[in-house]
Protein backbone atom coordinates (compact mmCIF):
# COMPACT_ATOMS: atom_id res chain seq x y z
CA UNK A 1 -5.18 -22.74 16.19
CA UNK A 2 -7.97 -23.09 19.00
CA UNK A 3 -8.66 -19.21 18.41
CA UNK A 4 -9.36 -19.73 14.62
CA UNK A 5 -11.29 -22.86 15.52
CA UNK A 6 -13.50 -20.99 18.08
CA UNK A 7 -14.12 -18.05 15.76
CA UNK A 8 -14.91 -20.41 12.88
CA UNK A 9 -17.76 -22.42 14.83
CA UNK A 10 -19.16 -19.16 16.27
CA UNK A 11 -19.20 -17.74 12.56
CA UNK A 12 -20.95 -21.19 11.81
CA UNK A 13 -23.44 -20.80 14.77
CA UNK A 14 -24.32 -17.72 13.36
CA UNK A 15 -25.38 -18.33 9.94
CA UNK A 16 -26.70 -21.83 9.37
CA UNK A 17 -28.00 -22.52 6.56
CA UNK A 18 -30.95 -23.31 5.04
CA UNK A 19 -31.84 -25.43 2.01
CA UNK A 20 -31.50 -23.23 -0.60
CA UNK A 21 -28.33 -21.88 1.26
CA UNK A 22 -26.41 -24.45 2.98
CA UNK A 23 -24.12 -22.64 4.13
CA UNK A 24 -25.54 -19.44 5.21
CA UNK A 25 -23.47 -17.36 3.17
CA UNK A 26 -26.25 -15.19 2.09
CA UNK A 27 -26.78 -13.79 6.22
CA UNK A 28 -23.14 -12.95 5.84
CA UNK A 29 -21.79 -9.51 5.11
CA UNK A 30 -19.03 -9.13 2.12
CA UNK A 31 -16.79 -8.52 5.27
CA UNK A 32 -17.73 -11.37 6.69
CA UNK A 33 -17.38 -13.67 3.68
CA UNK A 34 -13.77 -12.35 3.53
CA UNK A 35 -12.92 -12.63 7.05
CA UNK A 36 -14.06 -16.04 7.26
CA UNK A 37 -12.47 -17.18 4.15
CA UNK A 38 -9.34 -16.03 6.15
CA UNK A 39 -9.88 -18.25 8.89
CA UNK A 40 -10.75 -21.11 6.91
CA UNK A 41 -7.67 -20.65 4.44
CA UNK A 42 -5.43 -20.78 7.52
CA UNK A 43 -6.98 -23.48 8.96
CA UNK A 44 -6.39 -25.39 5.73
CA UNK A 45 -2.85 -24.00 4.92
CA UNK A 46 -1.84 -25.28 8.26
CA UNK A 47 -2.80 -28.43 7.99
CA UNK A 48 -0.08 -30.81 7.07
CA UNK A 49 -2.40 -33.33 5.35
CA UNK A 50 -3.12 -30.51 2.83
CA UNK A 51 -1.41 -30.86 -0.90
CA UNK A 52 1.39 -28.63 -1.11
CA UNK A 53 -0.13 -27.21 -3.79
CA UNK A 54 -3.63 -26.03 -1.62
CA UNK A 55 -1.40 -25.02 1.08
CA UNK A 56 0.32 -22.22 -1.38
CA UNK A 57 -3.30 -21.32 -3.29
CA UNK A 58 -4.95 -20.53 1.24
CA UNK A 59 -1.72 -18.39 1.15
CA UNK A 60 -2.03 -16.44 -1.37
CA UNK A 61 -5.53 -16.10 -0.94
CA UNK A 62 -4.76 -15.08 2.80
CA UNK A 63 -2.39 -12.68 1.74
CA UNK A 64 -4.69 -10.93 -1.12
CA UNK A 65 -7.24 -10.39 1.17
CA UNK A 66 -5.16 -9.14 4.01
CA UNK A 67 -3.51 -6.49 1.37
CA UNK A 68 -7.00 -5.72 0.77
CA UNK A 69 -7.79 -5.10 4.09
CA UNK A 70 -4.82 -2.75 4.94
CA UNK A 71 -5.26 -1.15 1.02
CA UNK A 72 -8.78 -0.08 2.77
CA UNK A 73 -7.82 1.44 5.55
CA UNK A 74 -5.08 3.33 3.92
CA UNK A 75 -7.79 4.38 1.69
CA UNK A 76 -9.63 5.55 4.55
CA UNK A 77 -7.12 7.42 6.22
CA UNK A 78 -6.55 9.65 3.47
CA UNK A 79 -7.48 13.19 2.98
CA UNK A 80 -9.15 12.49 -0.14
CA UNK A 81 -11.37 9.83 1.09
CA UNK A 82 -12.60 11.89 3.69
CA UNK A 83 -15.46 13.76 2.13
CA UNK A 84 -16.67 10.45 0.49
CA UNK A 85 -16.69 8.84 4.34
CA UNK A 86 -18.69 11.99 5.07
CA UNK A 87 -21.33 11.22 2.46
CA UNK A 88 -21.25 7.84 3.20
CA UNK A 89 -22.79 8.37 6.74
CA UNK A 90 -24.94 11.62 6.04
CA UNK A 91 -26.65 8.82 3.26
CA UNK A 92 -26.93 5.58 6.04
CA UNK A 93 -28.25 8.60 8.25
CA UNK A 94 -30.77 9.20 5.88
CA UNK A 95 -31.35 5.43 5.03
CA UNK A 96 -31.27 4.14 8.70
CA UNK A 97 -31.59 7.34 11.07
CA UNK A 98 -28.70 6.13 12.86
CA UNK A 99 -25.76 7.96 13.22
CA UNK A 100 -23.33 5.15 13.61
CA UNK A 101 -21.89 4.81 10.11
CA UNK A 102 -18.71 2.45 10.28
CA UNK A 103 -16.24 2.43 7.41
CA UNK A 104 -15.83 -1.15 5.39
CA UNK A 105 -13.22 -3.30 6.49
CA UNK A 106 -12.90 -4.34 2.24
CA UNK A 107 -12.64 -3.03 -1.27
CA UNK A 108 -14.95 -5.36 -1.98
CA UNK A 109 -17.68 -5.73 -4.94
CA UNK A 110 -15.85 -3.45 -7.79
CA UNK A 111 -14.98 -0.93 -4.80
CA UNK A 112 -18.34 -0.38 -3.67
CA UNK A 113 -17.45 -1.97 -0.16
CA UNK A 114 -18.67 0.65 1.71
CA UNK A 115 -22.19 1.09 0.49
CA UNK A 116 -22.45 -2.51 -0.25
CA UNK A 117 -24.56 -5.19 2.69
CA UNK A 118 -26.43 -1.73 4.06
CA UNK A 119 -29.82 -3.75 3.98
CA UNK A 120 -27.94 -6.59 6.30
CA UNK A 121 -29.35 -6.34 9.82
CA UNK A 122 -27.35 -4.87 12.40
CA UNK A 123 -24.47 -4.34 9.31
CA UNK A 124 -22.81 -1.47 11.33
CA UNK A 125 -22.47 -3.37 14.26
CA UNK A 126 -21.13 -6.28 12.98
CA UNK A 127 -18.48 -4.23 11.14
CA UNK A 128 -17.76 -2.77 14.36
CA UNK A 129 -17.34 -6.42 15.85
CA UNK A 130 -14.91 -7.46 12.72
CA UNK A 131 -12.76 -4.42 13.31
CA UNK A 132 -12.04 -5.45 16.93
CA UNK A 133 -10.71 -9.25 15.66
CA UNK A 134 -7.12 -9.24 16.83
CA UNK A 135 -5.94 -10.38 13.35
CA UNK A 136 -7.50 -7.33 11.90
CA UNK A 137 -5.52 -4.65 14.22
CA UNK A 138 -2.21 -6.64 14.26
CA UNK A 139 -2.34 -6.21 10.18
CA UNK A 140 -3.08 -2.84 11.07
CA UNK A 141 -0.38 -2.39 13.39
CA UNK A 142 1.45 -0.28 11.04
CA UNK A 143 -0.46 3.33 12.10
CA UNK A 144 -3.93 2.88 9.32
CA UNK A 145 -7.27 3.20 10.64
């Protein structure tokens, strides 16, 4: 529980708010937004003062983005993704002039995950960072990407 705690006050650190977005939700990546809304699920669903009835709705939510996550990197890891990936990073080559293109972690936005948050500072490096999180190889654990 300390881990998720620690990772949801650093997310929190790093995108306060602001008036018009309390929350800071607007600095965060699609990615992020779903990685955080994992940690604060489970954080809820654990708690026992929770209605039984929360508790289920943070599991299910937990568990539909988590199948997300690994439906992703299946995606990814398939021959017929490949040339997509490919054209995904010659086009942030062209857009940034960097060559270090890192695949979505999410299906997200109608399936444009991976071309979606590209004017987010520092987006590929912060993908990077959520594709290190423990949680994120242990549902991973299975042999995707």
């Amino acid at each position: 529980m300390k881990s998720i705690d620690a990772r949801i006050a650093r997310l929190e650190t790093m995108f306060q708010g602001s008036p018009d977005d309390p929350f800071g939700l607007d600095r965060m990546t699609t990615d992020e937004k779903q990685v955080l809304l994992i940690f604060v699920s489970r954080k809820v669903a654990q708690d026992p003062e929770t209605p039984a009835a929360e508790r289920q709705e943070c599991r299910e939510t937990i568990a539909k983005i988590e199948a997300d996550i690994q439906a992703m990197a299946r995606q990814q890891a398939s021959d017929h993704y490949a040339p997509h990936l490919e054209r995904c990073r010659a086009d942030w080559k062209r857009k940034s002039g960097k060559d270090n293109y890192v695949p979505a972690l999410t299906w997200a936005n109608g399936g444009w995950g991976e071309i979606f948050d590209w004017d987010m500072p520092d987006v590929m490096e912060r993908r990077t960072e959520l594709r290190a999180l423990p949680e994120k190889r242990a549902l991973l654990a299975d042999g995707c990407p």
